[in-house]
Protein backbone atom coordinates (compact mmCIF):
# COMPACT_ATOMS: atom_id res chain seq x y z
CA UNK A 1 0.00 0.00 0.00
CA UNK A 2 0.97 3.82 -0.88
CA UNK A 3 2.31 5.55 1.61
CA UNK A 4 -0.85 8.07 3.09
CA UNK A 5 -2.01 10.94 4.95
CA UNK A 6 -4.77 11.76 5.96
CA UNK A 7 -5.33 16.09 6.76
CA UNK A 8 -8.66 16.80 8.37
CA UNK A 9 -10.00 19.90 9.88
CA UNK A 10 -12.41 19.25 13.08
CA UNK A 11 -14.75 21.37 14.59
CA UNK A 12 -17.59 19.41 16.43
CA UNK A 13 -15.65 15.88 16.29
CA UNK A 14 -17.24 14.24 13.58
CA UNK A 15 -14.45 14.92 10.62
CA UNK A 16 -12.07 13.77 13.21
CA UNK A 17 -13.94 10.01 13.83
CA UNK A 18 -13.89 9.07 10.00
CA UNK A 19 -10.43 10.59 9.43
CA UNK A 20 -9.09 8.03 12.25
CA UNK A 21 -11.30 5.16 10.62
CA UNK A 22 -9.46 5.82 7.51
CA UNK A 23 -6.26 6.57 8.79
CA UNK A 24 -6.79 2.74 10.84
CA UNK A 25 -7.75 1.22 7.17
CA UNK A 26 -4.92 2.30 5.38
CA UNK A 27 -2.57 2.74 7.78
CA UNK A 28 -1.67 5.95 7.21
CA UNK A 29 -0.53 9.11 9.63
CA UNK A 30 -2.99 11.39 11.36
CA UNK A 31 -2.29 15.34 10.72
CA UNK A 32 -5.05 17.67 12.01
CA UNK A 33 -5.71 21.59 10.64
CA UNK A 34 -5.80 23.80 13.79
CA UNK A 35 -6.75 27.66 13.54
CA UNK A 36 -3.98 29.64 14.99
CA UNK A 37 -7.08 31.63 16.41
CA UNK A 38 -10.25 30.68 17.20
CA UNK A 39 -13.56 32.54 15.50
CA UNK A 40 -17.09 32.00 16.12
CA UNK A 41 -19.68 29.88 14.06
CA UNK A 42 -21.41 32.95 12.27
CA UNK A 43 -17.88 34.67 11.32
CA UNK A 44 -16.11 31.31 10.26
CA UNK A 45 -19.16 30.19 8.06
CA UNK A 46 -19.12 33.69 6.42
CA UNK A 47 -15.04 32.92 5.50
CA UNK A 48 -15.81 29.85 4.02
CA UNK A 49 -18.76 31.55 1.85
CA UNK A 50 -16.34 34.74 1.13
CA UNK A 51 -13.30 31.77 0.39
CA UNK A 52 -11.39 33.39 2.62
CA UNK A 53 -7.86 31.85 4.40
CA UNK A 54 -6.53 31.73 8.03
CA UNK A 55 -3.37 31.17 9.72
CA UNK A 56 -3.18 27.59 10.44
CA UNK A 57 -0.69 26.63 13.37
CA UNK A 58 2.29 24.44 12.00
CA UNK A 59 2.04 21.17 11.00
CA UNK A 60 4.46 18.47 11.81
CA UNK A 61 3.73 16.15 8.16
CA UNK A 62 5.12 17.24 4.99
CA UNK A 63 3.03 16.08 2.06
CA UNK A 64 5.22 16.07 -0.45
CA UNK A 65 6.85 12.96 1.41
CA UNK A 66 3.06 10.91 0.86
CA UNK A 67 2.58 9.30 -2.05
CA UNK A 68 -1.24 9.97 -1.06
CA UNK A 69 -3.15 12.50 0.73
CA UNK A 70 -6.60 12.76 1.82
CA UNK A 71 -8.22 15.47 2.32
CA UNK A 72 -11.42 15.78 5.30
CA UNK A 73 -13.29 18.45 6.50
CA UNK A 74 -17.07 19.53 7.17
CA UNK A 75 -19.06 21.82 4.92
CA UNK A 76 -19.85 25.17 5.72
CA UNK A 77 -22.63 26.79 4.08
CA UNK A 78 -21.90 24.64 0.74
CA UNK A 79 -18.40 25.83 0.59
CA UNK A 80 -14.69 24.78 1.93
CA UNK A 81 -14.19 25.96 5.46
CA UNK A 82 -11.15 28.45 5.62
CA UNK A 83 -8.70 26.20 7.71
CA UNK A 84 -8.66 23.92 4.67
CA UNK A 85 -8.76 26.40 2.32
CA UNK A 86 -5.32 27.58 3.12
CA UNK A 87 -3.87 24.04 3.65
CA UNK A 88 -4.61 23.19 0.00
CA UNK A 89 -3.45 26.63 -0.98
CA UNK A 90 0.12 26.20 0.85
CA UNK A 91 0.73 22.65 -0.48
CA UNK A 92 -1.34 22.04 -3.89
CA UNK A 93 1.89 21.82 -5.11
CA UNK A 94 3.11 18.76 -3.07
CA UNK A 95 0.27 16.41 -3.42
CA UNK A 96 1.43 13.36 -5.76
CA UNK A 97 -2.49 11.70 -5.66
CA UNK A 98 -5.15 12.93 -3.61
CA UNK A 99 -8.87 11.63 -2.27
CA UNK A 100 -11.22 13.84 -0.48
CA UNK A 101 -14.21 13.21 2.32
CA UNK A 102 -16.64 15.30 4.47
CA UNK A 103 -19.35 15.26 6.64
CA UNK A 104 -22.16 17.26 6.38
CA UNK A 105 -25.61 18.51 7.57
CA UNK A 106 -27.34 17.05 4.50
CA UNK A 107 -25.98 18.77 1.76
CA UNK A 108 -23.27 20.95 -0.08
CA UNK A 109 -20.49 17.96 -0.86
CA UNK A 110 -20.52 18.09 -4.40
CA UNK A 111 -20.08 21.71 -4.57
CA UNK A 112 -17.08 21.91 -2.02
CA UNK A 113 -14.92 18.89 -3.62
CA UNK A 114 -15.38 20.63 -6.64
CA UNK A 115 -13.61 23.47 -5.23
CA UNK A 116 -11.19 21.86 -3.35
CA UNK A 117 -10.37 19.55 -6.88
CA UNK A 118 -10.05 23.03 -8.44
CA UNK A 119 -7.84 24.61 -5.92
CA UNK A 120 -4.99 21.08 -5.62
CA UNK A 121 -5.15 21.33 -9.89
CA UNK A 122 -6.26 17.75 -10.05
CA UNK A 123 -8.51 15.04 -9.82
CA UNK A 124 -9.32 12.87 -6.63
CA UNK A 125 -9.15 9.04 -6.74
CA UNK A 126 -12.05 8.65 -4.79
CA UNK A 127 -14.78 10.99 -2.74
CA UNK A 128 -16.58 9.96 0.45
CA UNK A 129 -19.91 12.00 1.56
CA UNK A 130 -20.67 11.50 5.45
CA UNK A 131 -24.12 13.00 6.34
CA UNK A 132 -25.19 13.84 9.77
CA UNK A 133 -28.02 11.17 9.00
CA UNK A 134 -25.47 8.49 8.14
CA UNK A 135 -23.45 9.69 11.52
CA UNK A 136 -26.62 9.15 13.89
CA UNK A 137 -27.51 5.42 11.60
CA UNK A 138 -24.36 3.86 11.70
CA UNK A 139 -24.49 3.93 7.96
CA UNK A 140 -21.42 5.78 7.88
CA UNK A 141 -18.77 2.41 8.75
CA UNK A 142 -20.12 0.86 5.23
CA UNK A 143 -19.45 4.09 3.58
CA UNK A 144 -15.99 4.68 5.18
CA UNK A 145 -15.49 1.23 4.76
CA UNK A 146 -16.00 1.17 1.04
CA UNK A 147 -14.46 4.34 0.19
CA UNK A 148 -11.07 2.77 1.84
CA UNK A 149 -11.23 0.02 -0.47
CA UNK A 150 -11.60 1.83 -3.51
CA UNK A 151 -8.63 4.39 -2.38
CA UNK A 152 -6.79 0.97 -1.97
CA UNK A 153 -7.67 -0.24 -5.44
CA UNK A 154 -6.84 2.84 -7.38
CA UNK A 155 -4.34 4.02 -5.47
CA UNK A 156 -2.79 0.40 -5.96
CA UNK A 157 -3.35 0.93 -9.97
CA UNK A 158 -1.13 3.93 -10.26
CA UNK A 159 1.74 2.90 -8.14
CA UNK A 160 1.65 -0.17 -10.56
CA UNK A 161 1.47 2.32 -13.41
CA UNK A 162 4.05 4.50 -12.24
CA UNK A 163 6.62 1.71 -11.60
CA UNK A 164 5.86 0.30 -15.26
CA UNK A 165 6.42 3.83 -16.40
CA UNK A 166 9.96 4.43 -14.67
CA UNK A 167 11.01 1.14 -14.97
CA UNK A 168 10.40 1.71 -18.95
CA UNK A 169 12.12 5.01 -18.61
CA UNK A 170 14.87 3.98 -17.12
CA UNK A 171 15.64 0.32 -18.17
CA UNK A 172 15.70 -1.20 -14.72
């Protein structure tokens, strides 16, 4: 299995649970988005509507060193919450594959990965939607479940792909 990292931003707890069921599943490192200062629920929601950035405090992973990173956070108002917003902005760059999830009142997903797809420049290998329904159901182990197989299985594919590729390059 690739090498993986799993970024989340965490507000009321439940980004955090699925990011450390996925982390468990694919055995990959924990590294959590933390606001170097704290703003309320009405101010932070209108950031993520106006796209607007924050300071993040440091963080200890560098992604470049991943050969995967996913990408978790809630959905604000439809949109990417700041704290991730400026994560992807800072390391868009460094991201070799990526796969995005989020949980959610109900609705919005589809909107925000599109954004966050536009803002890393590429396309994820998988998406995971986590409603608040699927939270309070239990619904949401089959769906973390399922999307850490299919990360498995494409992420899998492209390793092979890129070792055929440099092997061929290369002549070893």
């Amino acid at each position: 299995m690739a090498k993986c990292l799993i970024v989340f931003y965490s507000r009321t707890g439940h980004t955090y649970g699925v990011a450390r069921a996925i982390a468990t599943g694919l055995e990959g490192d924990l590294e959590q988005l933390v606001e170097r200062r704290w703003r309320g629920y009405l101010a932070a929601g209108l950031g993520a509507v106006l796209r607007h950035k924050v300071q993040l405090k440091p963080v200890i992973s560098d992604p470049e060193t991943y050969d995967l990173v996913i990408l978790g956070t809630p959905v604000w108002v439809g949109c990417l919450p700041p704290a991730m917003r400026s994560y992807i902005a800072a390391n868009a760059d460094k991201f070799h594959e990526i796969a995005f999830f989020c949980t959610e009142g109900g609705w919005g997903a589809r909107n925000m990965f599109r954004q966050m797809e536009r803002q890393c420049g590429k396309s994820p290998l998988a998406t995971l939607e986590i409603t608040e329904t699927d939270l309070k159901s239990g619904g949401h182990v089959s769906k973390t479940s399922a999307f850490v197989n299919t990360v498995k299985v494409r992420c899998s594919a492209t390793t092979e792909v890129l070792r055929d590729y440099i092997t061929a390059e290369t002549g070893s």
